[in-house]
Protein backbone atom coordinates (compact mmCIF):
# COMPACT_ATOMS: atom_id res chain seq x y z
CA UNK A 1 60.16 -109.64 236.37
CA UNK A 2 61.60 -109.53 232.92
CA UNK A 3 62.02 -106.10 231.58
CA UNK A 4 62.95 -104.83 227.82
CA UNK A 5 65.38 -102.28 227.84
CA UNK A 6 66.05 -100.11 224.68
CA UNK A 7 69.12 -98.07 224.66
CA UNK A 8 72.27 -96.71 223.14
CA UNK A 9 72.44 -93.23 220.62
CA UNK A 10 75.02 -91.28 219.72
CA UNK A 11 74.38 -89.18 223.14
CA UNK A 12 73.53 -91.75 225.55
CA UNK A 13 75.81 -94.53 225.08
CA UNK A 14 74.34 -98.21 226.74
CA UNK A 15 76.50 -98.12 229.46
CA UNK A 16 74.86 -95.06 231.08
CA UNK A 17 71.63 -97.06 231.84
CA UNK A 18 73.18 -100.34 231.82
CA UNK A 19 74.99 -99.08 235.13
CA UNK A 20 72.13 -97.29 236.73
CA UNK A 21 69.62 -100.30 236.45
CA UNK A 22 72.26 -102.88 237.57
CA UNK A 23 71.61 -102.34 240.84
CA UNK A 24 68.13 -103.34 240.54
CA UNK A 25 68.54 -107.55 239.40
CA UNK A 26 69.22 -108.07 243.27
CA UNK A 27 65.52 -107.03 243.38
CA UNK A 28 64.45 -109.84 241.41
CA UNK A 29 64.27 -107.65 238.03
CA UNK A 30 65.87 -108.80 234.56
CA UNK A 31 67.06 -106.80 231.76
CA UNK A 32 66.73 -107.63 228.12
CA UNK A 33 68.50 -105.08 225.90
CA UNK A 34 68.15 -104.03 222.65
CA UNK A 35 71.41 -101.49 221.68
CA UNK A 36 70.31 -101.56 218.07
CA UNK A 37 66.90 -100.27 217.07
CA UNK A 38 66.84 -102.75 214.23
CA UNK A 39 66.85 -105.34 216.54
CA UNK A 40 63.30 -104.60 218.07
CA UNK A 41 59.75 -105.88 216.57
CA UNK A 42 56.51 -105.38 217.90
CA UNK A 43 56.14 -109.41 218.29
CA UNK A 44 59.56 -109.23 220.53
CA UNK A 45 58.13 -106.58 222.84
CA UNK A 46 54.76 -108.19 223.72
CA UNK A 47 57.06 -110.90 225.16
CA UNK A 48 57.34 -108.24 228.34
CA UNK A 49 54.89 -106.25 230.62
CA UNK A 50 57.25 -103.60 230.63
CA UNK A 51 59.71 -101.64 228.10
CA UNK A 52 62.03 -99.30 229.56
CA UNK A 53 62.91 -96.69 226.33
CA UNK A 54 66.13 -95.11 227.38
CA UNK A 55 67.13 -94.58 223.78
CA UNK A 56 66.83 -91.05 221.22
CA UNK A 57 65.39 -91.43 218.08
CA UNK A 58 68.75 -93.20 216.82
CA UNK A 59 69.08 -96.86 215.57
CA UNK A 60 72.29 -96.75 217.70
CA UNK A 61 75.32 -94.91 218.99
CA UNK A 62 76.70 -95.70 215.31
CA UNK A 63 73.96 -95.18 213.25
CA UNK A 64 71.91 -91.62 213.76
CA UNK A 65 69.02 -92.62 211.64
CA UNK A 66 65.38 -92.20 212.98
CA UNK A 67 63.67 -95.88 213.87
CA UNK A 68 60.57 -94.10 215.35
CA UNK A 69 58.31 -94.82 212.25
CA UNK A 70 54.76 -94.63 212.44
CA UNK A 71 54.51 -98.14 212.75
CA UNK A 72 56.63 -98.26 215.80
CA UNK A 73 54.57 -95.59 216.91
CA UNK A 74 51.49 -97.63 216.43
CA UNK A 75 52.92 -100.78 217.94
CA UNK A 76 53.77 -98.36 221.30
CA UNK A 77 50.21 -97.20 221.49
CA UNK A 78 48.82 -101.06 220.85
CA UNK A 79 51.34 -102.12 223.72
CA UNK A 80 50.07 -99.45 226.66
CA UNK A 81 46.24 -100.08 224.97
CA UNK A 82 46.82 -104.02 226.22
CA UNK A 83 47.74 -102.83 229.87
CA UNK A 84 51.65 -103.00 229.82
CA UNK A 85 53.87 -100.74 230.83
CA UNK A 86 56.36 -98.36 229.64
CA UNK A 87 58.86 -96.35 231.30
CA UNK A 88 60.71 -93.38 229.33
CA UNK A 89 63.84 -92.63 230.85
CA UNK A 90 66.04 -89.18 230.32
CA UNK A 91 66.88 -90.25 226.48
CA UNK A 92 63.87 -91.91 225.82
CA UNK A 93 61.91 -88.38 225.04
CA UNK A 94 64.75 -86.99 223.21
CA UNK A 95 65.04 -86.70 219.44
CA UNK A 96 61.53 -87.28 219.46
CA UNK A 97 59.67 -83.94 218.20
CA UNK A 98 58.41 -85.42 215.05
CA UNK A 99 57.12 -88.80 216.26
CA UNK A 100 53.46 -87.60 217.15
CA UNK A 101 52.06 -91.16 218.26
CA UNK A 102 54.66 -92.09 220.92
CA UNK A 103 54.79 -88.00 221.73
CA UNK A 104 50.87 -88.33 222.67
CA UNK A 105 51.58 -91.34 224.61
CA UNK A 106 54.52 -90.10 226.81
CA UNK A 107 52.58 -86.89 227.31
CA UNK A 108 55.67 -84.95 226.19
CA UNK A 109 59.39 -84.82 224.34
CA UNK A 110 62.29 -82.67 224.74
CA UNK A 111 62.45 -80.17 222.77
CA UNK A 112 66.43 -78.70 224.02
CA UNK A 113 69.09 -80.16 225.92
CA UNK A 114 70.37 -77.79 228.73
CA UNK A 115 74.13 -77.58 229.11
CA UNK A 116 75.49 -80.13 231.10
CA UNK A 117 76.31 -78.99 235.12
CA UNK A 118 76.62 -80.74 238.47
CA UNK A 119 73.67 -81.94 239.88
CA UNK A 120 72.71 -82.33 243.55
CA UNK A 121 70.22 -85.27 244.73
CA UNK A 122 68.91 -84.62 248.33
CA UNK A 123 66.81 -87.48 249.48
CA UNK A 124 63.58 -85.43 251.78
CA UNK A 125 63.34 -87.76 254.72
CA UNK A 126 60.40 -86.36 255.80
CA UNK A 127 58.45 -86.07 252.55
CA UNK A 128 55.63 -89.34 252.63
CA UNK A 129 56.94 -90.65 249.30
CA UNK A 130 60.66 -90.13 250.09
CA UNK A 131 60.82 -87.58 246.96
CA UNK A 132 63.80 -86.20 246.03
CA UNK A 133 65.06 -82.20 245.84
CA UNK A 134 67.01 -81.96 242.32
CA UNK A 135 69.44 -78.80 242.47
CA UNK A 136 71.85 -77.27 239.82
């Protein structure tokens, strides 16, 4: 499965998710990316029947202008109206607060970052779903 992946802000450089999801072509996924917000186009992400946004509301880790117009907005809501899929990942809700469109359609945007601490990730073997306990 071929998968768009939009990353990379001044916060959440590319090689953050480009390391997480690497583990995952071995499982017959494949990663697009976009780094720079200019990049993108509606037309381009139809190509996939999934988007992974990983990305702030920055064109890129060089450039903190917004690229969250209302017309990107739009083209998020016409993508998840034809049946494909998005995933927002950790930076992909951030930077967001004005952006009501792709707010209503993620259900929800950071509003604060809490300060950075260790984090524990305890898999629960006997949970069903194999969910996860997240501790700070």
């Amino acid at each position: 499965m071929r998968i768009l992946v939009l990353c990379d802000d001044y916060w959440h450089p590319a090689r953050v998710p480009r390391a997480g999801l690497g583990a995952l072509p071995k499982h017959e996924f494949e990663f697009d990316w976009i780094e720079n917000a200019r990049e993108w186009s509606a037309e381009r992400m139809t190509e996939y029947q999934t988007v992974i946004l990983t990305k702030s509301n920055h064109i890129s880790s060089a450039d903190k202008t917004e690229w969250m117009t209302e017309a990107v907005q739009t083209a998020f809501a016409n993508y998840g109206r034809q049946g494909r899929g998005l995933l927002a990942i950790h930076s992909g809700s951030a930077g967001y607060q004005q952006t009501p469109g792709l707010r209503a359609l993620l259900g929800g945007v950071f509003l604060h970052h809490p300060q950075q601490c260790p984090v524990t990730v305890l898999p629960l073997a006997t949970h069903p779903q194999r969910a996860f306990h997240f501790s700070r």
